[in-house]
C-alpha atoms as a PDB file:
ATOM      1  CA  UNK A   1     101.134  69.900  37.859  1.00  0.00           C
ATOM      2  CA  UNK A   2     104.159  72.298  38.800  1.00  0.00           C
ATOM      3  CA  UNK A   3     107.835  70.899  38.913  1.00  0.00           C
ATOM      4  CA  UNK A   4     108.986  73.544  40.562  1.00  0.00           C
ATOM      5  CA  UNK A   5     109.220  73.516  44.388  1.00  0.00           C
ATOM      6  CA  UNK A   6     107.926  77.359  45.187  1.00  0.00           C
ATOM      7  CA  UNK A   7     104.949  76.645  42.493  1.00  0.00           C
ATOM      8  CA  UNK A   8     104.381  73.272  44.521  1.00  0.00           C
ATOM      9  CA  UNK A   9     104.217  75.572  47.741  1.00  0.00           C
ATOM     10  CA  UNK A  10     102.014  78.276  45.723  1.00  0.00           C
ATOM     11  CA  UNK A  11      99.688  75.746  45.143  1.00  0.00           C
ATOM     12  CA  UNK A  12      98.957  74.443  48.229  1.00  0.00           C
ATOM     13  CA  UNK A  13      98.977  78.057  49.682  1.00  0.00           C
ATOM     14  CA  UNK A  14      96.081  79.014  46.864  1.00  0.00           C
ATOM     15  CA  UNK A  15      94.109  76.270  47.778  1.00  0.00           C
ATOM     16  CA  UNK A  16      94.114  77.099  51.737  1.00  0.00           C
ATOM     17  CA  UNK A  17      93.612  80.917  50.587  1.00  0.00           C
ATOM     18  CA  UNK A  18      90.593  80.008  48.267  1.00  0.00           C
ATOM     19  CA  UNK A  19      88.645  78.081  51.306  1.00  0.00           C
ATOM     20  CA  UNK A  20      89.076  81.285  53.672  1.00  0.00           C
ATOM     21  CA  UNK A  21      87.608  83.417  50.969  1.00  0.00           C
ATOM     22  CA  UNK A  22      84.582  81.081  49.977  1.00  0.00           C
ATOM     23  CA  UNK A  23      83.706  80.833  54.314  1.00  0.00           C
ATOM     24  CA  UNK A  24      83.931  84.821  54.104  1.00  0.00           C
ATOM     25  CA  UNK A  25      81.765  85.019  50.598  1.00  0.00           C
ATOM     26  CA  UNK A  26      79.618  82.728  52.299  1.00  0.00           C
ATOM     27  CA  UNK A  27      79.038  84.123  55.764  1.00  0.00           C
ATOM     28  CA  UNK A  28      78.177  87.945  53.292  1.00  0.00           C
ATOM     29  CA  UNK A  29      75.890  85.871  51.411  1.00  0.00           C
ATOM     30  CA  UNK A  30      73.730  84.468  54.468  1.00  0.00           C
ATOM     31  CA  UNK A  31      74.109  88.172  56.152  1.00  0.00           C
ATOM     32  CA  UNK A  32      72.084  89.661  53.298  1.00  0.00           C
ATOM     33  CA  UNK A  33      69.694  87.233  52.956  1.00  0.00           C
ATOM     34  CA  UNK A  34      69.480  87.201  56.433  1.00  0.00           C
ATOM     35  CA  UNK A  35      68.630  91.185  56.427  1.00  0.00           C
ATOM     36  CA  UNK A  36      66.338  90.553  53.259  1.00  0.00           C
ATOM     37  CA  UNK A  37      64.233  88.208  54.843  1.00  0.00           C
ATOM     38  CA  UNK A  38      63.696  89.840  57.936  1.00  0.00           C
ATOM     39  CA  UNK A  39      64.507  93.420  57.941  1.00  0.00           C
ATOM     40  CA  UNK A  40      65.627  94.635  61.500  1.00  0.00           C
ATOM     41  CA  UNK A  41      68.896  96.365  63.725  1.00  0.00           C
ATOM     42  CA  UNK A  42      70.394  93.045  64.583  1.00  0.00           C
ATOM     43  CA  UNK A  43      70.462  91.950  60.683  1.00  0.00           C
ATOM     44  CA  UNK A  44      71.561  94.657  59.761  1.00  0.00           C
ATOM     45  CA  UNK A  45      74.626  95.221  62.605  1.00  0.00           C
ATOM     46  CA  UNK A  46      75.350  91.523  61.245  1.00  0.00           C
ATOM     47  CA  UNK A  47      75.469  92.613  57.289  1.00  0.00           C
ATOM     48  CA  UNK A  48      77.669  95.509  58.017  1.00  0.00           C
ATOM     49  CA  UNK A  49      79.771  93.711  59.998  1.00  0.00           C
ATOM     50  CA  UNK A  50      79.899  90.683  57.318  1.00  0.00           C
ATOM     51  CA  UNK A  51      80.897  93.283  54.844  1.00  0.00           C
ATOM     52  CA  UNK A  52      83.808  95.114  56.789  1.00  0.00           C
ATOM     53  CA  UNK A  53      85.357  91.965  57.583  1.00  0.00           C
ATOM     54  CA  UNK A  54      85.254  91.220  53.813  1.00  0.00           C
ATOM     55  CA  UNK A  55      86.814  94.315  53.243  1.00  0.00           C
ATOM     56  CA  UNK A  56      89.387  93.525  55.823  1.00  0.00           C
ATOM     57  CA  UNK A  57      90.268  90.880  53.862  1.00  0.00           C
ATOM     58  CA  UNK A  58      90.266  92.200  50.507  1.00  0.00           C
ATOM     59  CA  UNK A  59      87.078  90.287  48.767  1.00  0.00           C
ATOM     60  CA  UNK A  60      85.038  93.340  48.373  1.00  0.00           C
ATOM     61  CA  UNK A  61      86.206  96.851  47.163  1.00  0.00           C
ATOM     62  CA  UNK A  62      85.882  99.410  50.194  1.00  0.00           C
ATOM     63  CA  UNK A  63      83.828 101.816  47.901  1.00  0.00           C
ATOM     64  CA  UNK A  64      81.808  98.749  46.385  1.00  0.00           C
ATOM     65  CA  UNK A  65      81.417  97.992  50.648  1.00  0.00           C
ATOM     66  CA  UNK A  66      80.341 101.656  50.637  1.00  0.00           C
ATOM     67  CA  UNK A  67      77.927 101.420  48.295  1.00  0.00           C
ATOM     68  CA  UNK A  68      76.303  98.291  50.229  1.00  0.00           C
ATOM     69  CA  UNK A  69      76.177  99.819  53.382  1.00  0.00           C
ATOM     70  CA  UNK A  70      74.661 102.567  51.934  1.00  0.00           C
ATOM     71  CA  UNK A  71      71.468 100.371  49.798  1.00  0.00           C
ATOM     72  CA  UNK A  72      71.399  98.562  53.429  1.00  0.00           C
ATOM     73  CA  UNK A  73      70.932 101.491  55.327  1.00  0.00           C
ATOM     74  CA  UNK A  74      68.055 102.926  53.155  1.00  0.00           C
ATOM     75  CA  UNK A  75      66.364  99.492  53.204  1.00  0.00           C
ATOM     76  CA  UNK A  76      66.369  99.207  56.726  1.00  0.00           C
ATOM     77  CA  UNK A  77      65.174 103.522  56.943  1.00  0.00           C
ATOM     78  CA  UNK A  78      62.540 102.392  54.687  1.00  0.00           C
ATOM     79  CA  UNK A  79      61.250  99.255  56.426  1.00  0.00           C
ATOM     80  CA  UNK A  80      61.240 100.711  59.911  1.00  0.00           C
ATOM     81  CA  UNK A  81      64.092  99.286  61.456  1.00  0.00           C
ATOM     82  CA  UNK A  82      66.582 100.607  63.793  1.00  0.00           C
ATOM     83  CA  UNK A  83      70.044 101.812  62.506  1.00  0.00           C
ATOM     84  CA  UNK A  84      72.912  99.763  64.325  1.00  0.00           C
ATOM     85  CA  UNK A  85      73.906 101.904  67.114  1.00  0.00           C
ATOM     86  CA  UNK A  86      77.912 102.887  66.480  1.00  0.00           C
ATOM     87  CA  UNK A  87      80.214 102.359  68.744  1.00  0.00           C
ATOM     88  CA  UNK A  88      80.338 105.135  71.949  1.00  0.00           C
ATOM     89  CA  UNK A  89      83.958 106.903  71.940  1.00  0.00           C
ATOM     90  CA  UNK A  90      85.145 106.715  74.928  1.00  0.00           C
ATOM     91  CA  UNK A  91      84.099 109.776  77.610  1.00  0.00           C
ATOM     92  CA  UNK A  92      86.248 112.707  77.626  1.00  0.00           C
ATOM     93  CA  UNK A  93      87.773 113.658  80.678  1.00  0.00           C
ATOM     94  CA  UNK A  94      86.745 116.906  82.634  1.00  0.00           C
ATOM     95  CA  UNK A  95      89.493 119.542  84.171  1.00  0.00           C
ATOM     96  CA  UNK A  96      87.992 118.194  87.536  1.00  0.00           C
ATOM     97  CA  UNK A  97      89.352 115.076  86.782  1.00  0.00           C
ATOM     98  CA  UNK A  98      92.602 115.963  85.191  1.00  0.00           C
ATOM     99  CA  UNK A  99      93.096 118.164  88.607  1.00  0.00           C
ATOM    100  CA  UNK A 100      92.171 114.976  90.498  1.00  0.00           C
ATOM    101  CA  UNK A 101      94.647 112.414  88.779  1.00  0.00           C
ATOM    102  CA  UNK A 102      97.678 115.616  88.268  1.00  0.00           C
ATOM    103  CA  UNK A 103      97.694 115.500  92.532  1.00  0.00           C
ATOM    104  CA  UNK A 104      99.027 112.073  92.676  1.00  0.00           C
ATOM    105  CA  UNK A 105     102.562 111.827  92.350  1.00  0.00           C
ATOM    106  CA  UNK A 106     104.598 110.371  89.620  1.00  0.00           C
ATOM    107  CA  UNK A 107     106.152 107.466  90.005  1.00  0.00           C
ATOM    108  CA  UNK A 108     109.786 107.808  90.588  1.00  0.00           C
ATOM    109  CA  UNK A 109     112.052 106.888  87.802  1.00  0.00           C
ATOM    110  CA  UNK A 110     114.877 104.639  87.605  1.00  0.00           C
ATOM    111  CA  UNK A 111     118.406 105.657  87.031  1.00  0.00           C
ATOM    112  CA  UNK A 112     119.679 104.788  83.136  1.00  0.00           C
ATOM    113  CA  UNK A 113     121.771 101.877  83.175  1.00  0.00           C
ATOM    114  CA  UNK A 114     125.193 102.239  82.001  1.00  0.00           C
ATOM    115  CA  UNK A 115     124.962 100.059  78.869  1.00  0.00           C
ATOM    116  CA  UNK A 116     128.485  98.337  77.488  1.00  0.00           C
ATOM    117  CA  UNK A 117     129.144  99.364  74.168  1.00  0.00           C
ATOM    118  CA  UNK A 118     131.131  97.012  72.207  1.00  0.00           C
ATOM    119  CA  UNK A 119     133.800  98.001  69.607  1.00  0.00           C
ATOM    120  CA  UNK A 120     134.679  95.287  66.921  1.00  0.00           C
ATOM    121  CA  UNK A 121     138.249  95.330  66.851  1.00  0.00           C
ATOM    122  CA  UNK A 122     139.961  95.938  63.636  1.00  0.00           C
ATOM    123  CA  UNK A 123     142.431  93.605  62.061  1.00  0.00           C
ATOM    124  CA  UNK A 124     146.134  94.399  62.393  1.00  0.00           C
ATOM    125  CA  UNK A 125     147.606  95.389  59.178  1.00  0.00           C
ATOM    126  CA  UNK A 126     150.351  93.742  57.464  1.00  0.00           C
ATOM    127  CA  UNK A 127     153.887  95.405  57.337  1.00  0.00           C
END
């Protein structure tokens, strides 16, 4: 048991820390069985997303994550299944458009206030 007050507080900070990463390692674990037993898009969007957040939080190794993603991927190729669909970027705007919005006037701005600056005053020196 520590004496010390910062190894008391390290303690109790390791336990809280351990119980986060077992509910993370857990939720991974029932993701890949979860895409085991039943092979399909949704399992595997849910597997991915088990791992990045794992990542995210330093239990796996990003290139060990990699690696996963990768064996998870070809499973779900081979079986049939749909790939997760990724994430649209968001659509690009046309000239039309940019013509359209550069019409409007700006806004108009507001004048800079004059901001005080204070001086600290320097001691008077002794004679």
């Amino acid at each position: 048991m520590p004496i010390i007050k910062s190894a008391k507080k390290r303690v109790r900070t390791a336990e809280k820390a351990a119980i986060r990463n077992s509910k993370t390692k857990r939720t991974l674990k029932t993701a890949f069985k979860a895409f085991r037993a039943k092979i399909s898009g949704d399992s595997h969007a849910t597997a991915q997303s088990a791992l990045d957040t794992a990542v995210k939080k330093g239990l796996v190794h990003k290139n060990k994550a990699a690696r996963q993603k990768a064996q998870l991927a070809k499973a779900a190729k081979a079986a049939g299944a749909e790939a997760p669909a990724k994430k649209a970027a968001p659509a690009k705007k046309t000239t039309a458009t940019k013509k359209a919005t550069t019409a409007k006037a700006a806004p108009a701005k507001k004048a800079p206030v004059a901001a005080k600056k204070t001086v600290a005053k320097k001691p008077a020196a002794k004679k």
